[in-house]
PDB file of N, CA and C in Angstrom:
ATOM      1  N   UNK A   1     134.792 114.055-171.467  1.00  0.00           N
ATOM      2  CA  UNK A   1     135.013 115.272-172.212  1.00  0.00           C
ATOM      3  C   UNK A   1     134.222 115.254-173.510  1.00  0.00           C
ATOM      4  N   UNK A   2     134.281 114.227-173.806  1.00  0.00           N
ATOM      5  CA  UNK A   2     132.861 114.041-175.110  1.00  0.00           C
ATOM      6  C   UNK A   2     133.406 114.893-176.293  1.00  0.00           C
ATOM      7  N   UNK A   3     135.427 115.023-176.454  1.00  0.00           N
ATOM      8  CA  UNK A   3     135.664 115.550-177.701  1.00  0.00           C
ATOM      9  C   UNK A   3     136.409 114.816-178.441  1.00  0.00           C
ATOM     10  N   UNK A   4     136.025 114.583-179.895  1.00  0.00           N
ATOM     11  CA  UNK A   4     136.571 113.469-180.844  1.00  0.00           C
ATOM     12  C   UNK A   4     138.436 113.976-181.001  1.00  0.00           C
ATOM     13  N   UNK A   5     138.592 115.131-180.704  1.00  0.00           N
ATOM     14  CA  UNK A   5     140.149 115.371-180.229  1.00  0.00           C
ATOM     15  C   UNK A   5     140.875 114.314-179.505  1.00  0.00           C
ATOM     16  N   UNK A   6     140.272 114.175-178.061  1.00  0.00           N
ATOM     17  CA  UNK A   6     140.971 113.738-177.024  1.00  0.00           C
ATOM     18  C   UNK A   6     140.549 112.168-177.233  1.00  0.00           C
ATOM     19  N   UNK A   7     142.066 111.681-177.062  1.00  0.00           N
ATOM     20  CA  UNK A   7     141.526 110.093-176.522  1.00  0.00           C
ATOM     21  C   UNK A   7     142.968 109.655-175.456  1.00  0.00           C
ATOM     22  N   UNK A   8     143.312 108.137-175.885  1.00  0.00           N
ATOM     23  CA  UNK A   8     144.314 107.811-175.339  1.00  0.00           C
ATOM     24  C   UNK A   8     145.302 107.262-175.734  1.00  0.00           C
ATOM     25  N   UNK A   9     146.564 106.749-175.684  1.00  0.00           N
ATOM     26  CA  UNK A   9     148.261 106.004-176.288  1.00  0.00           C
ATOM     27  C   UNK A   9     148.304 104.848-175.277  1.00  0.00           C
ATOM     28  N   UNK A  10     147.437 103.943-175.645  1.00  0.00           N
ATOM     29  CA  UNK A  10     147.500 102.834-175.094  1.00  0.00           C
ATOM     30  C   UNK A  10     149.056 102.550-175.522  1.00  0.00           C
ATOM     31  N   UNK A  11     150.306 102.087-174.556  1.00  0.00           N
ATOM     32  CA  UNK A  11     150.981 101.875-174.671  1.00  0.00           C
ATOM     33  C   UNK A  11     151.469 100.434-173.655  1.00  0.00           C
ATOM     34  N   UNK A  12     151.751  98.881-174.611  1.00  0.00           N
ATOM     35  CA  UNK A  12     151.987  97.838-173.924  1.00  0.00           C
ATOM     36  C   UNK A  12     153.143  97.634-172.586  1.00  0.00           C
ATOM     37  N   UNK A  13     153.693  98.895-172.963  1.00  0.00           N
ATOM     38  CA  UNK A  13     154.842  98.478-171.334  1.00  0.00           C
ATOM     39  C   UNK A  13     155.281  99.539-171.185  1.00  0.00           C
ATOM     40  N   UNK A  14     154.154 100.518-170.843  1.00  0.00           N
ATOM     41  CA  UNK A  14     154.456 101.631-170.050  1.00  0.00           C
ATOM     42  C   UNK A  14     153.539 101.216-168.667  1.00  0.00           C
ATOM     43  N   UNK A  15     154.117 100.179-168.032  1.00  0.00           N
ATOM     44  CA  UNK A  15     152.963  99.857-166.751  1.00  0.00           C
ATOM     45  C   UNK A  15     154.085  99.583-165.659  1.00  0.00           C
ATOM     46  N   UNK A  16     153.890  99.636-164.419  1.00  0.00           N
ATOM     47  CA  UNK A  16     154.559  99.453-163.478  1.00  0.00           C
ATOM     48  C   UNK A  16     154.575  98.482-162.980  1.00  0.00           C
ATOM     49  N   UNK A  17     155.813  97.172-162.736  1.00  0.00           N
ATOM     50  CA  UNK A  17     155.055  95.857-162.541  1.00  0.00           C
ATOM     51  C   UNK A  17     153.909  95.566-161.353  1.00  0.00           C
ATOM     52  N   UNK A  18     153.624  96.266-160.840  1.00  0.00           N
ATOM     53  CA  UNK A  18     151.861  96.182-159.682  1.00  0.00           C
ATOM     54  C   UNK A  18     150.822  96.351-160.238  1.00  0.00           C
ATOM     55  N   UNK A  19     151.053  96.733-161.851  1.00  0.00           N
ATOM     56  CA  UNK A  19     149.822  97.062-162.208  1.00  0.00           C
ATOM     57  C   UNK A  19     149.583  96.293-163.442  1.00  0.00           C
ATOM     58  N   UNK A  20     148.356  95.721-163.590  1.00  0.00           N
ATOM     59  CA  UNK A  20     147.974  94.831-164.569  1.00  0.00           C
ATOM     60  C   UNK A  20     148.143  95.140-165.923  1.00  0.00           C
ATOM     61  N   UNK A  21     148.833  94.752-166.665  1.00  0.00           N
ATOM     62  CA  UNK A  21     148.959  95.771-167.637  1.00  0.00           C
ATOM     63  C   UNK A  21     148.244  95.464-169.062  1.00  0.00           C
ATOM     64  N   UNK A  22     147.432  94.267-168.798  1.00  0.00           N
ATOM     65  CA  UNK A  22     146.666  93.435-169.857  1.00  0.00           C
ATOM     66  C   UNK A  22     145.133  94.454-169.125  1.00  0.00           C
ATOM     67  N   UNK A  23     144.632  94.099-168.221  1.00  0.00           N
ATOM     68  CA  UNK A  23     143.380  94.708-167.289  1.00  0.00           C
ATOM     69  C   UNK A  23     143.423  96.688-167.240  1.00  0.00           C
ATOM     70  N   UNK A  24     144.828  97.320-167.648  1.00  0.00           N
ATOM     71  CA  UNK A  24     145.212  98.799-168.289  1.00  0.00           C
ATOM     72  C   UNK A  24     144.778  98.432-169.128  1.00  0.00           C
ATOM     73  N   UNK A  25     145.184  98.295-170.354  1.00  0.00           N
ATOM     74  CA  UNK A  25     145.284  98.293-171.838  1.00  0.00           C
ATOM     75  C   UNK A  25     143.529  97.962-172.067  1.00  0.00           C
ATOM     76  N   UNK A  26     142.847  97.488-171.208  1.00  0.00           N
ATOM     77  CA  UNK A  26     141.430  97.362-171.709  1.00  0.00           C
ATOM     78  C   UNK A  26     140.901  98.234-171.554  1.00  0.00           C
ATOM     79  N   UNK A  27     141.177  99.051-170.420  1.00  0.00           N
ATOM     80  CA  UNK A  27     140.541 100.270-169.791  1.00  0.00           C
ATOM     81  C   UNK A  27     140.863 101.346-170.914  1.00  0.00           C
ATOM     82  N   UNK A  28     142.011 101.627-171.581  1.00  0.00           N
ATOM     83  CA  UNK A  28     142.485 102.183-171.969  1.00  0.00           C
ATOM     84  C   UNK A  28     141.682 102.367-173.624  1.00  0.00           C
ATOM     85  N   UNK A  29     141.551 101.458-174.082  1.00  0.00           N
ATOM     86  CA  UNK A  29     141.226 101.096-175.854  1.00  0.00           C
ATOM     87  C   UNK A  29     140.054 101.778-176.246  1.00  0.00           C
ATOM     88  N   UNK A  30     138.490 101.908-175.528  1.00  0.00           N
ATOM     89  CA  UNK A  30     137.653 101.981-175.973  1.00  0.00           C
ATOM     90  C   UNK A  30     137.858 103.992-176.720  1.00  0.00           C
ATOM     91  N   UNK A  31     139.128 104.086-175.488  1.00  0.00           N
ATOM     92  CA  UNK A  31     139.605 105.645-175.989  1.00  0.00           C
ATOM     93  C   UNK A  31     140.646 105.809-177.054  1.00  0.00           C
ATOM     94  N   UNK A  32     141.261 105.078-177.338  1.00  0.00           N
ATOM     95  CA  UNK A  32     142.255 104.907-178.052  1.00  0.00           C
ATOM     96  C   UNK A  32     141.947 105.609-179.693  1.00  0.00           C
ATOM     97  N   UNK A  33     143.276 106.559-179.700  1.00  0.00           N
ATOM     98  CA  UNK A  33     143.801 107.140-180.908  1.00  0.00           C
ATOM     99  C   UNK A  33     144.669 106.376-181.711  1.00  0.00           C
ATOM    100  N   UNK A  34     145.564 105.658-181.257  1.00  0.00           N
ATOM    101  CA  UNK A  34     146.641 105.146-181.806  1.00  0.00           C
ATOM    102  C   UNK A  34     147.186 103.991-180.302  1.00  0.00           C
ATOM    103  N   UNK A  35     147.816 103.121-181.002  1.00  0.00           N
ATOM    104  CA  UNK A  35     148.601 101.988-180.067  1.00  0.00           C
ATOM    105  C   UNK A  35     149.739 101.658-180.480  1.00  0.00           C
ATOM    106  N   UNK A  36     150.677 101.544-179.395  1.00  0.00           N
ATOM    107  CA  UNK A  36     152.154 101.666-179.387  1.00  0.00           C
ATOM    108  C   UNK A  36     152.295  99.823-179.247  1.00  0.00           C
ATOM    109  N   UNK A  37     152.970  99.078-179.616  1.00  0.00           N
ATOM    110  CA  UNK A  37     153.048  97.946-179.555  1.00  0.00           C
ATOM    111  C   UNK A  37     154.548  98.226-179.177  1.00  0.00           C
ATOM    112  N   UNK A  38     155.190  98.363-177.947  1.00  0.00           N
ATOM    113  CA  UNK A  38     156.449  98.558-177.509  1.00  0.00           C
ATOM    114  C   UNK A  38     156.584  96.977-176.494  1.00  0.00           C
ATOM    115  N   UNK A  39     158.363  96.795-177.373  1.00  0.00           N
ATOM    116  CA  UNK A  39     158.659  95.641-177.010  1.00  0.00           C
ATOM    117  C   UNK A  39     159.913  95.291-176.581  1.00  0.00           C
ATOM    118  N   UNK A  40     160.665  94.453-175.848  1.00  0.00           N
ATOM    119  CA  UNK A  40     161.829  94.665-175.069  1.00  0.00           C
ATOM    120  C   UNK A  40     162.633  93.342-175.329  1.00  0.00           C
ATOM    121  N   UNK A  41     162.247  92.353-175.834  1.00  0.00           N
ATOM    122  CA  UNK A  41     162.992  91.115-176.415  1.00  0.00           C
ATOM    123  C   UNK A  41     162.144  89.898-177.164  1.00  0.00           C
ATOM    124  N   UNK A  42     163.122  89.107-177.880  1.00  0.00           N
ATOM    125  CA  UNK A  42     162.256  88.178-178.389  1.00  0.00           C
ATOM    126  C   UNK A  42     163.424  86.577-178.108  1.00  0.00           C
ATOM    127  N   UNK A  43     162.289  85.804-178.320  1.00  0.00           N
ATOM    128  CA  UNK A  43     162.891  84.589-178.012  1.00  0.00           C
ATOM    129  C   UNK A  43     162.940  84.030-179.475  1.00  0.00           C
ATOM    130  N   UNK A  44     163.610  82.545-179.457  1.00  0.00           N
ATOM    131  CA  UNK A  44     163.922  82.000-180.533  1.00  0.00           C
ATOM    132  C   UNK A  44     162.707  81.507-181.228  1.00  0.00           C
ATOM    133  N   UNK A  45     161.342  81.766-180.772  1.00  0.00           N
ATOM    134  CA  UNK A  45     160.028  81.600-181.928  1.00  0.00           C
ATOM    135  C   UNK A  45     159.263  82.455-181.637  1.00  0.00           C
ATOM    136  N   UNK A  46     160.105  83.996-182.013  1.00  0.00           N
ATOM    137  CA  UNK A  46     159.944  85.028-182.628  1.00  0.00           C
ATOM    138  C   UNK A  46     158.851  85.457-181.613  1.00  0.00           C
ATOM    139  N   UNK A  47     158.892  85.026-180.239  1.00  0.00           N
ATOM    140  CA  UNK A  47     157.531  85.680-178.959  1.00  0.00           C
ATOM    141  C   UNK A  47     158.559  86.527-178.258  1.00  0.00           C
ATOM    142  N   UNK A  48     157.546  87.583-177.844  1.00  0.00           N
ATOM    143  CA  UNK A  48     157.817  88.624-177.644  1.00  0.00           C
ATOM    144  C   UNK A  48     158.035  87.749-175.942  1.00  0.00           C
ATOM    145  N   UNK A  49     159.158  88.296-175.162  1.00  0.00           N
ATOM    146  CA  UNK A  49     159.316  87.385-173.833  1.00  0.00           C
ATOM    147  C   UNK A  49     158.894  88.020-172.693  1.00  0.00           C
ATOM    148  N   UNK A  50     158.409  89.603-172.719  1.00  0.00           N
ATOM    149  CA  UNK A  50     158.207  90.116-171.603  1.00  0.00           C
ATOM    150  C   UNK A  50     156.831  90.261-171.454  1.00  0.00           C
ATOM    151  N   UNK A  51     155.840  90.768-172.663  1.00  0.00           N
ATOM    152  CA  UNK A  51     154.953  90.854-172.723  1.00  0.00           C
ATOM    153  C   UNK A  51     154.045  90.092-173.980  1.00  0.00           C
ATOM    154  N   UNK A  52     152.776  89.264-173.523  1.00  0.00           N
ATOM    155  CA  UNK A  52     151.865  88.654-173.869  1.00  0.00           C
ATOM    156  C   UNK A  52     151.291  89.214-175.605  1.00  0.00           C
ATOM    157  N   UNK A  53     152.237  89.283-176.468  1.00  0.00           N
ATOM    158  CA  UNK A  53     151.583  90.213-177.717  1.00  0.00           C
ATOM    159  C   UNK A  53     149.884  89.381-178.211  1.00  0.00           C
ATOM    160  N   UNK A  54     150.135  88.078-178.143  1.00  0.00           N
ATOM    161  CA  UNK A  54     148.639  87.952-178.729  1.00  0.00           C
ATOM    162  C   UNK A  54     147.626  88.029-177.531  1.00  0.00           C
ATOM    163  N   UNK A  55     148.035  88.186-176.600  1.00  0.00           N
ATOM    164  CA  UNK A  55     146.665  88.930-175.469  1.00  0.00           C
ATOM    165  C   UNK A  55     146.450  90.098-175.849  1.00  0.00           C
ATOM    166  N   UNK A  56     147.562  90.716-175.744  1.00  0.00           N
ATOM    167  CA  UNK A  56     147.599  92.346-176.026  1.00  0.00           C
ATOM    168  C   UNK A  56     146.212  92.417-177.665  1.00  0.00           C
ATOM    169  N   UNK A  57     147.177  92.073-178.463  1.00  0.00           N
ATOM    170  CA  UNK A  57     146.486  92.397-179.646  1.00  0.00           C
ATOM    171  C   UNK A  57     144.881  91.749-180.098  1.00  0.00           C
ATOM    172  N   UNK A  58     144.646  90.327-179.001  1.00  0.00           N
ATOM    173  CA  UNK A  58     143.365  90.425-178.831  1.00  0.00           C
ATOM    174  C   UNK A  58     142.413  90.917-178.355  1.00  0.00           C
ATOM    175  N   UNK A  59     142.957  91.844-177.402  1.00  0.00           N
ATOM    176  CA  UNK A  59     142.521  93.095-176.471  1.00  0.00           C
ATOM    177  C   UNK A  59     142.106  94.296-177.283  1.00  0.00           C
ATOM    178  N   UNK A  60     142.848  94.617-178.053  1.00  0.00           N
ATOM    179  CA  UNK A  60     142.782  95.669-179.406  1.00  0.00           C
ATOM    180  C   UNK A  60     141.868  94.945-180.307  1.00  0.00           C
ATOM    181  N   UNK A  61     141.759  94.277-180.620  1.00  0.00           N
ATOM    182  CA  UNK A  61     140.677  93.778-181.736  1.00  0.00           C
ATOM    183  C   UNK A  61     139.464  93.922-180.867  1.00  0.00           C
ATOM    184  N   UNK A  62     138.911  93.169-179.348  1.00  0.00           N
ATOM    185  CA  UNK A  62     137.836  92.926-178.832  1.00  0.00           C
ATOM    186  C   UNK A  62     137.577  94.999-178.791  1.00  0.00           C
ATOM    187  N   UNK A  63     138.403  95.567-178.754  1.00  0.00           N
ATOM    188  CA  UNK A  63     137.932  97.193-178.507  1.00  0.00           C
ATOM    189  C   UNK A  63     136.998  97.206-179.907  1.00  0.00           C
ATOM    190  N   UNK A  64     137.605  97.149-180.783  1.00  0.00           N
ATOM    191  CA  UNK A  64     136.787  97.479-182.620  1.00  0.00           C
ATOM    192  C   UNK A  64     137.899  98.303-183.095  1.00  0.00           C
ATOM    193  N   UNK A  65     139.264  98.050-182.278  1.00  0.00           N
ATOM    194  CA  UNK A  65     139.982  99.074-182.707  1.00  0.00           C
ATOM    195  C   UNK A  65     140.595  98.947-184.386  1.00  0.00           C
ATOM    196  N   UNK A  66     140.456 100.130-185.258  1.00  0.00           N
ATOM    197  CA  UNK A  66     141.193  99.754-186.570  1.00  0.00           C
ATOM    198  C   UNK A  66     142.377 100.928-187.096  1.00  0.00           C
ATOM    199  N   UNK A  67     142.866 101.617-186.310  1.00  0.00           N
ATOM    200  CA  UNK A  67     143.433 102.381-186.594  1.00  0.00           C
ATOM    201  C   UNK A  67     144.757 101.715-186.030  1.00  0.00           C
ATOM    202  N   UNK A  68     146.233 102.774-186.437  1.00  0.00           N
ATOM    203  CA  UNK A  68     147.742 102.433-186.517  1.00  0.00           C
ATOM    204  C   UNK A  68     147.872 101.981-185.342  1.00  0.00           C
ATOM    205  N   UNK A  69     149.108 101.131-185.685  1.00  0.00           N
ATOM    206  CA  UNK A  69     149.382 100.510-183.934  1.00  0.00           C
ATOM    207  C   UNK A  69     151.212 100.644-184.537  1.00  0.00           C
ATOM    208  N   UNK A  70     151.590 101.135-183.345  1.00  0.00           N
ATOM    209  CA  UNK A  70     153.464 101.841-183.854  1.00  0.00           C
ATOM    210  C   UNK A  70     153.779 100.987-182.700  1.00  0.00           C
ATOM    211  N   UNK A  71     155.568 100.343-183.363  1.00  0.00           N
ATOM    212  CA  UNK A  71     156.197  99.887-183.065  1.00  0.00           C
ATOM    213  C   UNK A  71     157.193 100.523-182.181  1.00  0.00           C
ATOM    214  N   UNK A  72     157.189 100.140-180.948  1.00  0.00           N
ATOM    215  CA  UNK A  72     158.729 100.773-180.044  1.00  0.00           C
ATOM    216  C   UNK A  72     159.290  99.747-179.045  1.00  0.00           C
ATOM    217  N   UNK A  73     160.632  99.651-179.529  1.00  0.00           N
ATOM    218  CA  UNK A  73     161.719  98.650-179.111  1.00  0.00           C
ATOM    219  C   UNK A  73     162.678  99.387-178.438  1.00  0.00           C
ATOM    220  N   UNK A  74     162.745  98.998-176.970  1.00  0.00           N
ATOM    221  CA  UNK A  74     163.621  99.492-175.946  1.00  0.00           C
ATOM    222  C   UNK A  74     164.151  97.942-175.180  1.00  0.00           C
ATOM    223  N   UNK A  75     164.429  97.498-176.309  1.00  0.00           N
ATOM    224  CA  UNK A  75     165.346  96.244-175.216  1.00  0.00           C
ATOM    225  C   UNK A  75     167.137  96.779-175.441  1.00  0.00           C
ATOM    226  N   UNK A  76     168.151  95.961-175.174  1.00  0.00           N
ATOM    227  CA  UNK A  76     168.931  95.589-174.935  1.00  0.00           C
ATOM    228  C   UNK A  76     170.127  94.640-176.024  1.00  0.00           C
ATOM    229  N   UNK A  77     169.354  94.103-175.710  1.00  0.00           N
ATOM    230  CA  UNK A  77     169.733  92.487-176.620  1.00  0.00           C
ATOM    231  C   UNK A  77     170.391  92.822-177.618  1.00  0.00           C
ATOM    232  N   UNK A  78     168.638  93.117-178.539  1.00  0.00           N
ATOM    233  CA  UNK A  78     168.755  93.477-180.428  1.00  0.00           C
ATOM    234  C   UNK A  78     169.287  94.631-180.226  1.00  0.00           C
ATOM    235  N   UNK A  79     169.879  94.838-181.595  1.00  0.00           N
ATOM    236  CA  UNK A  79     169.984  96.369-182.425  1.00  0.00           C
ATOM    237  C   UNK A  79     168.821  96.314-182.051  1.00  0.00           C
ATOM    238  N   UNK A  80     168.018  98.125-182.349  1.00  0.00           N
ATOM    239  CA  UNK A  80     167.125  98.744-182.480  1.00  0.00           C
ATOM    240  C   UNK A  80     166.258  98.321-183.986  1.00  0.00           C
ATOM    241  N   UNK A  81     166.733  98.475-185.089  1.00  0.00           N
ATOM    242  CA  UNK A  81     166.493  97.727-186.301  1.00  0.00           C
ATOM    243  C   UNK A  81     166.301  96.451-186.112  1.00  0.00           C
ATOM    244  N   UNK A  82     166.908  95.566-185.246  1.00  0.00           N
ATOM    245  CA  UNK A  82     166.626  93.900-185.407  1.00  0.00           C
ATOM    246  C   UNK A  82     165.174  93.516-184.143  1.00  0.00           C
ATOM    247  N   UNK A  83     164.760  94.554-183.550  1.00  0.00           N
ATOM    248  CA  UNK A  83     163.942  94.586-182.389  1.00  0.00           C
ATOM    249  C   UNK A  83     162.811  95.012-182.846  1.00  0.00           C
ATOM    250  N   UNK A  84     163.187  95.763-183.721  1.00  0.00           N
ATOM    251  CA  UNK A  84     161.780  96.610-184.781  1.00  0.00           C
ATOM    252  C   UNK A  84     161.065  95.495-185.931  1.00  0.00           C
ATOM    253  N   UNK A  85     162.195  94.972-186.235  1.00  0.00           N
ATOM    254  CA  UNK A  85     161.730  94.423-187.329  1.00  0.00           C
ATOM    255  C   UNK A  85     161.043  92.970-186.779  1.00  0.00           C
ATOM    256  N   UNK A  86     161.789  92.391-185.590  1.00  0.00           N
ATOM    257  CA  UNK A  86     160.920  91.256-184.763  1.00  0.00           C
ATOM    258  C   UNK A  86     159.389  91.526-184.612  1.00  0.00           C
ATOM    259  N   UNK A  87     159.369  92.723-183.765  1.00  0.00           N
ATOM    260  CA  UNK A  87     158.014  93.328-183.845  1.00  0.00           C
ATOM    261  C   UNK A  87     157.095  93.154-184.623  1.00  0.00           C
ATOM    262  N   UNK A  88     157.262  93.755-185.861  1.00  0.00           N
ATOM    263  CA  UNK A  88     156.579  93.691-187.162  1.00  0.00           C
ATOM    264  C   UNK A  88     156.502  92.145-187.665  1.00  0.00           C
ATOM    265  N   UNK A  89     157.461  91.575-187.541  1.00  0.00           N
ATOM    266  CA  UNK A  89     157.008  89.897-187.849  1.00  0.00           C
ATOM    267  C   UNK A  89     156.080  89.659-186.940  1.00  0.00           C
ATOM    268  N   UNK A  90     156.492  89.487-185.973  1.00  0.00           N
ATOM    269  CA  UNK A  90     155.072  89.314-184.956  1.00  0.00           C
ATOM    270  C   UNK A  90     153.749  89.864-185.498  1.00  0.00           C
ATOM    271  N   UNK A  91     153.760  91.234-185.084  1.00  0.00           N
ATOM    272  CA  UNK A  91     152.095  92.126-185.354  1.00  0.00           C
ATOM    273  C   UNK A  91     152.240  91.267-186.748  1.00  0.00           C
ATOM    274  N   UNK A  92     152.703  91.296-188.025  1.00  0.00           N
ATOM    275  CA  UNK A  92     152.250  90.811-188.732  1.00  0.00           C
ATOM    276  C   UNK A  92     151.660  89.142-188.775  1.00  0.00           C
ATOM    277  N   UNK A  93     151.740  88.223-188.026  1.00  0.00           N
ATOM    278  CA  UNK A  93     151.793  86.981-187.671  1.00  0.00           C
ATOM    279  C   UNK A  93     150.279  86.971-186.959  1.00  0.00           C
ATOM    280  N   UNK A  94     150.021  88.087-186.092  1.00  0.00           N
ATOM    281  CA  UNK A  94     148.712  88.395-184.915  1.00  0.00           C
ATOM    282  C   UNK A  94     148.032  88.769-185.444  1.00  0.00           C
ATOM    283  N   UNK A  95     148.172  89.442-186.733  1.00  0.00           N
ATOM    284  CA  UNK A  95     146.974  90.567-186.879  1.00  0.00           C
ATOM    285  C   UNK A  95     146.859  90.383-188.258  1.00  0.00           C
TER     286      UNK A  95
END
């Protein structure tokens, strides 16, 4: 489409488990507007347990990406606040 409007919401676990979701997220970046760093639990050294965050976020760097990357926590476990804020320790730790 060749318009600086349109791109894409690379989003880390909006994937279906058949589908690669590290081998998505590459396909996805070189279009990328914004990135959702959505996360579903953490273990006791603060890693994200479902999905690979420092693959992910080395994936986003190898794009040239420098724009916002938003936090979304749909686990279980944590509060919503204690899942958010894991997050952000992390991205802050990766990036």
């Amino acid at each position: 489409m060749n318009n600086p409007r349109l791109g894409t919401l690379p989003d880390f676990g909006n994937f279906p488990p058949e589908i690669d979701r590290y081998d998505s997220i590459t396909t996805l970046m070189p279009y990328a507007k914004a990135v959702s760093a959505k996360c579903y639990d953490f273990g006791r050294d603060g890693e994200e347990t479902t999905i690979d965050f420092a693959r992910m976020i080395d994936i986003v760097r190898s794009a040239g990406y420098q724009g916002y990357v938003g936090i979304e926590f749909e686990g279980g476990r944590l509060s919503e606040r204690d899942g958010i804020l894991a997050a952000k320790a992390l991205l802050e730790k990766l990036i």
